[in-house]
Each structure stands twice: as C-alpha cells, then as structure tokens.
N, C-alpha and C. Protein backbone atom coordinates (compact mmCIF):
# COMPACT_ATOMS: atom_id res chain seq x y z
N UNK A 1 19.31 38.46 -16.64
CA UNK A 1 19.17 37.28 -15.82
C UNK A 1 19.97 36.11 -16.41
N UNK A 2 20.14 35.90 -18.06
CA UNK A 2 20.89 35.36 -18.09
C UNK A 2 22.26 35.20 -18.67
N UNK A 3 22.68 36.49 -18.51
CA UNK A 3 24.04 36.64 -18.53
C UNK A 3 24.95 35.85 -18.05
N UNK A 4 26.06 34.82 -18.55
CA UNK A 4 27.26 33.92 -17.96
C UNK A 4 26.83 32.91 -18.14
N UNK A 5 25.50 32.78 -18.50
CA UNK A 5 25.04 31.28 -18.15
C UNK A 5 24.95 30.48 -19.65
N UNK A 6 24.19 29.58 -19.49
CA UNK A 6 24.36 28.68 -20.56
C UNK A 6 23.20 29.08 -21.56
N UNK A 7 22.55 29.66 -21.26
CA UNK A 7 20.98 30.87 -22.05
C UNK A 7 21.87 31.28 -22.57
N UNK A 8 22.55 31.90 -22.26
CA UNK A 8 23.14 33.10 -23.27
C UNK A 8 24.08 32.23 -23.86
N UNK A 9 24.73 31.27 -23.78
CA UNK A 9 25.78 31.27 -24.18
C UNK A 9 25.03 30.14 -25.66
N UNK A 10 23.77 29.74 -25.14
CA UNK A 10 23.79 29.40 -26.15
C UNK A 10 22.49 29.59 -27.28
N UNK A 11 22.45 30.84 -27.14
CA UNK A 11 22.11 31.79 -27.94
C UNK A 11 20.40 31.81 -27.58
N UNK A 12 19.89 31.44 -26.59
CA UNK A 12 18.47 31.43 -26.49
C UNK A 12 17.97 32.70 -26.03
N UNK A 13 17.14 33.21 -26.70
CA UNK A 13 16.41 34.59 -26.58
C UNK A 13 14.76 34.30 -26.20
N UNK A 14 14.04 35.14 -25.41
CA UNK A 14 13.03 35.04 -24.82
C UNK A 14 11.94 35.74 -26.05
N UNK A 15 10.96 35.07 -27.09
CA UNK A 15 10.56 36.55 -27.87
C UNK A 15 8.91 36.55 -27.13
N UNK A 16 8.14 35.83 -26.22
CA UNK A 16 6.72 36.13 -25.78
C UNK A 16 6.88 35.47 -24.52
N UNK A 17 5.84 36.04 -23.74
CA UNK A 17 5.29 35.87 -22.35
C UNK A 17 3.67 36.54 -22.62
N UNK A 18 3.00 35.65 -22.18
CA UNK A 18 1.44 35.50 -22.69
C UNK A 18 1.05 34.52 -21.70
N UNK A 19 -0.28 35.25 -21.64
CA UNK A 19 -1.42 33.84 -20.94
C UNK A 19 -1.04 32.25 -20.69
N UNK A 20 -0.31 32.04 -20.16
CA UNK A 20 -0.20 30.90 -20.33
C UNK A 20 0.45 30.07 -21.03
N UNK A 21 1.36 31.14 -21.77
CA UNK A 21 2.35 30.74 -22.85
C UNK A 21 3.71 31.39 -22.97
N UNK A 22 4.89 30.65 -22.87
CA UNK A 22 6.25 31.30 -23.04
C UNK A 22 7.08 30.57 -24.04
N UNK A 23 7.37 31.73 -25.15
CA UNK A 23 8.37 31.34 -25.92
C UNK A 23 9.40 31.81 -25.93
N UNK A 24 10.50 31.11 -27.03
CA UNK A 24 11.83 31.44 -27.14
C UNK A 24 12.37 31.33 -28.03
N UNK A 25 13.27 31.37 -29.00
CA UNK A 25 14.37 30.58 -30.01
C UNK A 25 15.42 30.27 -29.52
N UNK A 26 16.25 29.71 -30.35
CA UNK A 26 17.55 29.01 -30.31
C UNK A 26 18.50 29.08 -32.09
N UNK A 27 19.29 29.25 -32.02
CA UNK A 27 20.36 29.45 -33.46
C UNK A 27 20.46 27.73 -33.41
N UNK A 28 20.37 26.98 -34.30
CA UNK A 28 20.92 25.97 -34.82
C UNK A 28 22.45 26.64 -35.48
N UNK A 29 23.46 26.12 -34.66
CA UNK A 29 24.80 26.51 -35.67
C UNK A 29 25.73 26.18 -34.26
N UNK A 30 26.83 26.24 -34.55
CA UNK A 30 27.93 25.55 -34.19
C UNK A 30 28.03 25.28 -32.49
N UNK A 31 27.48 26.34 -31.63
CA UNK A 31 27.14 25.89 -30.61
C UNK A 31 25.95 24.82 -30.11
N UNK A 32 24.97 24.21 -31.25
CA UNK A 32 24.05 23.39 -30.70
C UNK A 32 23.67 22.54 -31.57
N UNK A 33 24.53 22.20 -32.58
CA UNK A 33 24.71 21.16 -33.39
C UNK A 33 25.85 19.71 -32.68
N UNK A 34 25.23 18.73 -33.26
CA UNK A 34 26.55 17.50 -32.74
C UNK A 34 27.00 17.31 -34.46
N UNK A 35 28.43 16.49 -34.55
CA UNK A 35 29.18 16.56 -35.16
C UNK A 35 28.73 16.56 -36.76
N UNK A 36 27.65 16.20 -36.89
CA UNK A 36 26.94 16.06 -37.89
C UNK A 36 26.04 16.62 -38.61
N UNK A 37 26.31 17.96 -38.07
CA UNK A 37 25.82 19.19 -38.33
C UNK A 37 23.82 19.79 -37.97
N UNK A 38 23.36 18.39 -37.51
CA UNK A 38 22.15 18.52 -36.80
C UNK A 38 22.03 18.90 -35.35
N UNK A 39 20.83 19.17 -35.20
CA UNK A 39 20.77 19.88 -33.69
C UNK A 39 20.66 19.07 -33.11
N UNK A 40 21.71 19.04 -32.20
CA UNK A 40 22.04 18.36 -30.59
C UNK A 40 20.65 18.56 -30.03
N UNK A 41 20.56 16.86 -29.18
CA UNK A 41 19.50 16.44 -28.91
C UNK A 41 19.35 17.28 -27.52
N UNK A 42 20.41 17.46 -27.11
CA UNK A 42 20.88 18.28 -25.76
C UNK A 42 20.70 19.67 -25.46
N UNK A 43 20.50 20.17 -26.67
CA UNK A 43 20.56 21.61 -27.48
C UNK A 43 18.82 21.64 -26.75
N UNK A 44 18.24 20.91 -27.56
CA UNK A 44 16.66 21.24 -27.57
C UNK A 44 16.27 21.01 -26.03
N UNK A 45 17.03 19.80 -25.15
CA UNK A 45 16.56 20.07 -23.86
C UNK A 45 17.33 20.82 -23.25
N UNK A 46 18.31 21.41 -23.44
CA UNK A 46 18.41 22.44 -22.64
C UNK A 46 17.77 23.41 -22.90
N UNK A 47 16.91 23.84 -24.39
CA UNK A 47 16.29 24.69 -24.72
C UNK A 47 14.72 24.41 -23.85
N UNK A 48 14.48 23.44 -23.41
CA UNK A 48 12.38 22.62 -23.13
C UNK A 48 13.06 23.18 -21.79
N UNK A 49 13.97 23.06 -20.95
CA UNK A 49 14.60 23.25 -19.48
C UNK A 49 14.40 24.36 -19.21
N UNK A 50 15.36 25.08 -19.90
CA UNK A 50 15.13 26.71 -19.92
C UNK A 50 13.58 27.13 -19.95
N UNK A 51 12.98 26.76 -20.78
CA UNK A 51 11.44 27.70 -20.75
C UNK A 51 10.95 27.07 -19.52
N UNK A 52 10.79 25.62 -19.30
CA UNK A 52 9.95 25.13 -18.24
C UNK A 52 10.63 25.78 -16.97
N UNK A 53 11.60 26.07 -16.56
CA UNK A 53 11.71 26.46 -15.58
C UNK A 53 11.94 28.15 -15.38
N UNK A 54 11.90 28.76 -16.73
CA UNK A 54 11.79 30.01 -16.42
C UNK A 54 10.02 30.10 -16.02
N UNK A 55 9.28 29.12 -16.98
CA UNK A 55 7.75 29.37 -16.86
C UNK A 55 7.40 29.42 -15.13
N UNK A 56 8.10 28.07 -14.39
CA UNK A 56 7.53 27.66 -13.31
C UNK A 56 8.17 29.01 -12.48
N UNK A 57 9.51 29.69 -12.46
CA UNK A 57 9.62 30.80 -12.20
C UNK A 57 8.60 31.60 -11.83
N UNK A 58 7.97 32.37 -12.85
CA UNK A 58 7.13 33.02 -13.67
C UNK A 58 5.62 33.04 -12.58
N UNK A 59 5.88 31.24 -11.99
CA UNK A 59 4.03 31.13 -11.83
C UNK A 59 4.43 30.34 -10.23
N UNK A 60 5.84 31.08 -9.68
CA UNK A 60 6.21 30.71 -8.31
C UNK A 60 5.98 32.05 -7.54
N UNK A 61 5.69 31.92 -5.90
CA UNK A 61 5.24 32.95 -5.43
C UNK A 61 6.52 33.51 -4.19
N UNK A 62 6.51 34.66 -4.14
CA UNK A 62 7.85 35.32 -3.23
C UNK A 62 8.08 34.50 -2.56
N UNK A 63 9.41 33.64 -2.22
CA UNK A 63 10.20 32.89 -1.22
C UNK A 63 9.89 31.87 -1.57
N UNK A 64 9.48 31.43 -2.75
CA UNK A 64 9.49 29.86 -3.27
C UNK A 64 10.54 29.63 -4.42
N UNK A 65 10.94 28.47 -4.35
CA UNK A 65 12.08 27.86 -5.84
C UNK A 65 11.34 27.02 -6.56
N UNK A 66 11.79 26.88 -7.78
CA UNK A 66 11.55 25.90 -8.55
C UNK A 66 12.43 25.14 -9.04
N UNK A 67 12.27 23.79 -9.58
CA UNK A 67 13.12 23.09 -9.19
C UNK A 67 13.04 21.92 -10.38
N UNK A 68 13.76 21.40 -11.64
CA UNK A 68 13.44 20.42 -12.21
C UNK A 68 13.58 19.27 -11.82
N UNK A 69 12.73 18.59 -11.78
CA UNK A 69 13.04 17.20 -11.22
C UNK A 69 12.66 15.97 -12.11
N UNK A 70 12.63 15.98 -13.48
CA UNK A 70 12.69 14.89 -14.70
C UNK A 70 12.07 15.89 -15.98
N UNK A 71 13.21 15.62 -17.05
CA UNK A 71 12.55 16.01 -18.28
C UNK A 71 12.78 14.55 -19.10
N UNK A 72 12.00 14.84 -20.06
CA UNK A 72 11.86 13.77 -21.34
C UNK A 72 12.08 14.43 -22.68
N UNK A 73 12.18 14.01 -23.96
CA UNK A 73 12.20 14.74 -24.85
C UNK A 73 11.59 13.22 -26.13
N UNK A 74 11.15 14.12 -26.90
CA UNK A 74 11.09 13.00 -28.34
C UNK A 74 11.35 13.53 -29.25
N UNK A 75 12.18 13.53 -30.62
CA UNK A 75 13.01 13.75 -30.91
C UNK A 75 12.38 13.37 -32.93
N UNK A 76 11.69 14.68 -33.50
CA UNK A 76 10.53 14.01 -34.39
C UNK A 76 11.39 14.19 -35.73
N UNK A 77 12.13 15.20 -35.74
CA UNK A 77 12.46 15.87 -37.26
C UNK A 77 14.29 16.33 -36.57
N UNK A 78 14.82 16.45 -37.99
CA UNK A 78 16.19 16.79 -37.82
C UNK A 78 16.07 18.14 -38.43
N UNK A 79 17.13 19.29 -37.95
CA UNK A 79 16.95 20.21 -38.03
C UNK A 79 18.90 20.70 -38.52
N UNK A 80 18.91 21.51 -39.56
CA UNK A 80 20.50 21.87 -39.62
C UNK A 80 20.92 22.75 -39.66
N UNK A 81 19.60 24.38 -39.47
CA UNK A 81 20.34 25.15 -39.71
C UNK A 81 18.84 25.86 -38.92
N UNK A 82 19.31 27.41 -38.99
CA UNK A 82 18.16 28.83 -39.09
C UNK A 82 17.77 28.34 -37.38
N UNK A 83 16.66 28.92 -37.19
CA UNK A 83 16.15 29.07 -35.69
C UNK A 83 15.59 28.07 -35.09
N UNK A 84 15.20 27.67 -34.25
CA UNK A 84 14.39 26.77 -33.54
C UNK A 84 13.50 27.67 -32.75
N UNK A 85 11.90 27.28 -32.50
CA UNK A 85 11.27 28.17 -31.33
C UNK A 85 10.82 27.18 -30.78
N UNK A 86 10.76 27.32 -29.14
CA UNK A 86 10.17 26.14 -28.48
C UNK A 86 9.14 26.96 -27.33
N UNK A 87 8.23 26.48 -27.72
CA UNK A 87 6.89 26.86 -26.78
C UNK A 87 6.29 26.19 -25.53
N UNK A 88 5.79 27.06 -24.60
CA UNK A 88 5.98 26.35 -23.46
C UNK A 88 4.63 26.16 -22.29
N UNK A 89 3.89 25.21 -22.46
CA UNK A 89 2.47 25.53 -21.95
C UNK A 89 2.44 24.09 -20.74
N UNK A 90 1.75 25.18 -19.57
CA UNK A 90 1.69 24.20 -18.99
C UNK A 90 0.51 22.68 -18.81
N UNK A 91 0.63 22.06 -18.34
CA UNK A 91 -0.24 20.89 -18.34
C UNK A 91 -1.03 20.75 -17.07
N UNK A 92 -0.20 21.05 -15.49
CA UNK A 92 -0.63 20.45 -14.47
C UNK A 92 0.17 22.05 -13.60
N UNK A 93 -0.38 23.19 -12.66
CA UNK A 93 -0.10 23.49 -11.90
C UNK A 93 -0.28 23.40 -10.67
N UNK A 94 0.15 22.56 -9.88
CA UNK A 94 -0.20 22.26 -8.54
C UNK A 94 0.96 23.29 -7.55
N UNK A 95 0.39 22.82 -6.48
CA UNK A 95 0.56 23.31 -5.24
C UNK A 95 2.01 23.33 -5.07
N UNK A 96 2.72 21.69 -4.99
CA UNK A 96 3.75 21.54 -5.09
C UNK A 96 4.46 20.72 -6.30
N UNK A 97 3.78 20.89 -7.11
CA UNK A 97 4.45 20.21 -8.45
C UNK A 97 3.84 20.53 -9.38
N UNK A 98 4.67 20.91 -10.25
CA UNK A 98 4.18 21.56 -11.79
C UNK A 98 4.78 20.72 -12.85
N UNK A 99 4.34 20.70 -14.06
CA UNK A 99 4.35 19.91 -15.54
C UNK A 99 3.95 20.76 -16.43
N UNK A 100 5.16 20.61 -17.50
CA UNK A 100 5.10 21.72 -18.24
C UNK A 100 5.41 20.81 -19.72
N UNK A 101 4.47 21.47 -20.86
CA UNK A 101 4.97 20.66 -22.35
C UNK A 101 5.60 21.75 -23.08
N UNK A 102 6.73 21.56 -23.80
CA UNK A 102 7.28 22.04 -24.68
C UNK A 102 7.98 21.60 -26.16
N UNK A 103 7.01 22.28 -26.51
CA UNK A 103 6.85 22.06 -28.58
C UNK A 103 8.27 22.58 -28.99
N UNK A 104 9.08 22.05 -29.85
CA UNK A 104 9.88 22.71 -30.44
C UNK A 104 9.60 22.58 -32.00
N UNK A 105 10.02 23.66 -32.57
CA UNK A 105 9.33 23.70 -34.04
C UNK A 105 10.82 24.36 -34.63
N UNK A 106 10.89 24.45 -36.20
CA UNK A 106 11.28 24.69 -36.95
C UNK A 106 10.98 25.62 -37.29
N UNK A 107 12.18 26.65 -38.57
CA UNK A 107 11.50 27.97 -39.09
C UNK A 107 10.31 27.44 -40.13
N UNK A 108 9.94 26.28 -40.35
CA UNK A 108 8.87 25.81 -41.53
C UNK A 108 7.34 25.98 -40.66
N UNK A 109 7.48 25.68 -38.92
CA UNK A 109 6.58 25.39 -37.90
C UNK A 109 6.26 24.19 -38.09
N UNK A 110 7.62 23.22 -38.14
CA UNK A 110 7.07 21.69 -38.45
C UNK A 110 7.68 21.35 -36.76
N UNK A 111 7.11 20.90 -36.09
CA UNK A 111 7.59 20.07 -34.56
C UNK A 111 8.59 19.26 -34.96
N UNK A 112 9.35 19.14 -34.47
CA UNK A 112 10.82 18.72 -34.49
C UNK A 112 11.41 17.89 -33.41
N UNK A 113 10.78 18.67 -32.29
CA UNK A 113 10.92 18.01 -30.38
C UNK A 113 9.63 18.23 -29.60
N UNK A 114 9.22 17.04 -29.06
CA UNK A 114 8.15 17.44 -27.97
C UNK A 114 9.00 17.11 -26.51
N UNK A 115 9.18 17.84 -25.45
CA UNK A 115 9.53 17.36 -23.95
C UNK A 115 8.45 17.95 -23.46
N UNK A 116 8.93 17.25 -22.29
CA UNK A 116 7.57 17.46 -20.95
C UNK A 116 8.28 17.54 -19.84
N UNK A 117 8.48 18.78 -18.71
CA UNK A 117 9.25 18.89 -17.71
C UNK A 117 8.96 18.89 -16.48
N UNK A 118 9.26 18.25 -14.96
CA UNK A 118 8.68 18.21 -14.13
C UNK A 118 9.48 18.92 -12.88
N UNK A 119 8.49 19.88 -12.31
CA UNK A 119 9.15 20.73 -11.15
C UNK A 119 8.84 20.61 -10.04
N UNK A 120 8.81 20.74 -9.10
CA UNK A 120 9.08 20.69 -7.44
C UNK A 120 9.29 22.40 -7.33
N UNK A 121 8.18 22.11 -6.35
CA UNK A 121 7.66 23.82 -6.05
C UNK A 121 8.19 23.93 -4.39
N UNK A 122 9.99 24.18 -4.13
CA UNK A 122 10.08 24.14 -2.23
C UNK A 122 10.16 25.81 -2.15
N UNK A 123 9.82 26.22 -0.54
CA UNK A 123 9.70 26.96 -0.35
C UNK A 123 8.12 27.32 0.46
C-alpha cells in the first residue's frame, strides 16, 4: 500500500495494529534529518499523519474516506540518530470526525513529539 509514496520513501514501517493502538518507526538519517543533523520537524509529522490516517483508515467503513483536516505537533526532545516509534491512539471517534494523538518516542522511550490529528469522515 505504500509503495511510491512518501511511507516508503521515507523509511516508515508499520510494526503493531492492536486494540486501539497503531504503531510504526521511522530511521532518523539522511532522509529525515534537517541540515543539522536532527530530525526534521516535518519528518515526525509526516510520521503522526501517516499513522493517524492510516488509523482513521483502519476504523472507516466500506465507501467512506478519510481525510486530514489539521495536525499540530510539539516538538519535546531532539533526536540524531537510530529509530523513532510513534504511537497512535485515538481520542474522539465520531460519526463524522475523528482525533487522533500521536506519541513519538525515541530508542531510550523518551517522547520527543506529541501531535494530535484531525479527520473528516466523507462518504
């Protein structure tokens, strides 16, 4: 599924799907670092993007889309190297709008990024 795209390209792998919970990693290294050898702030939301909307995927029903419609991010710890995992639980599933939080942690499991993503359920 995500072959060509920007998942793959930038190195995010899916490792759980659970109750209510979806994770992933990410490589800190030359594709998701900014010049300064820390992880791109961009890196981690495209990493909170990816889960929240694979999650809302996940918890959408035949002939419906999902749809991001505002993320946020905060931005706790700097990170320069080894994996990132960002976890993905939701907050609010409604009818037509879902909210989703996503932890990003370090290989230490120190939080690093918190975002919060908001979807639009058409269809």
């Amino acid at each position: 599924m995500s072959d060509g795209s920007m998942v793959a390209h930038l190195g995010i792998t899916f490792t759980l799907l659970d109750e209510g919970k979806l994770e992933a990693t990410m490589p800190v290294d030359a594709r998701t670092q900014q010049p300064f050898g820390l992880l791109h702030g961009g890196a981690s939301v495209a990493l909170a993007e990816t889960l929240g909307s694979v999650a809302g995927y996940l918890t959408s029903q035949e002939g419906q889309c999902v749809v991001g419609t505002e993320i946020n991010a905060s931005h706790h710890r700097a990170v320069t190297g080894g994996l990132v995992r960002g976890v993905c639980q939701p907050l609010h599933l409604g009818r037509s709008q879902q909210v989703w939080e996503i932890a990003i942690f370090d290989e230490r499991d120190r939080r690093c990024c918190t975002s919060r993503l908001t979807t639009a359920i058409l269809g």
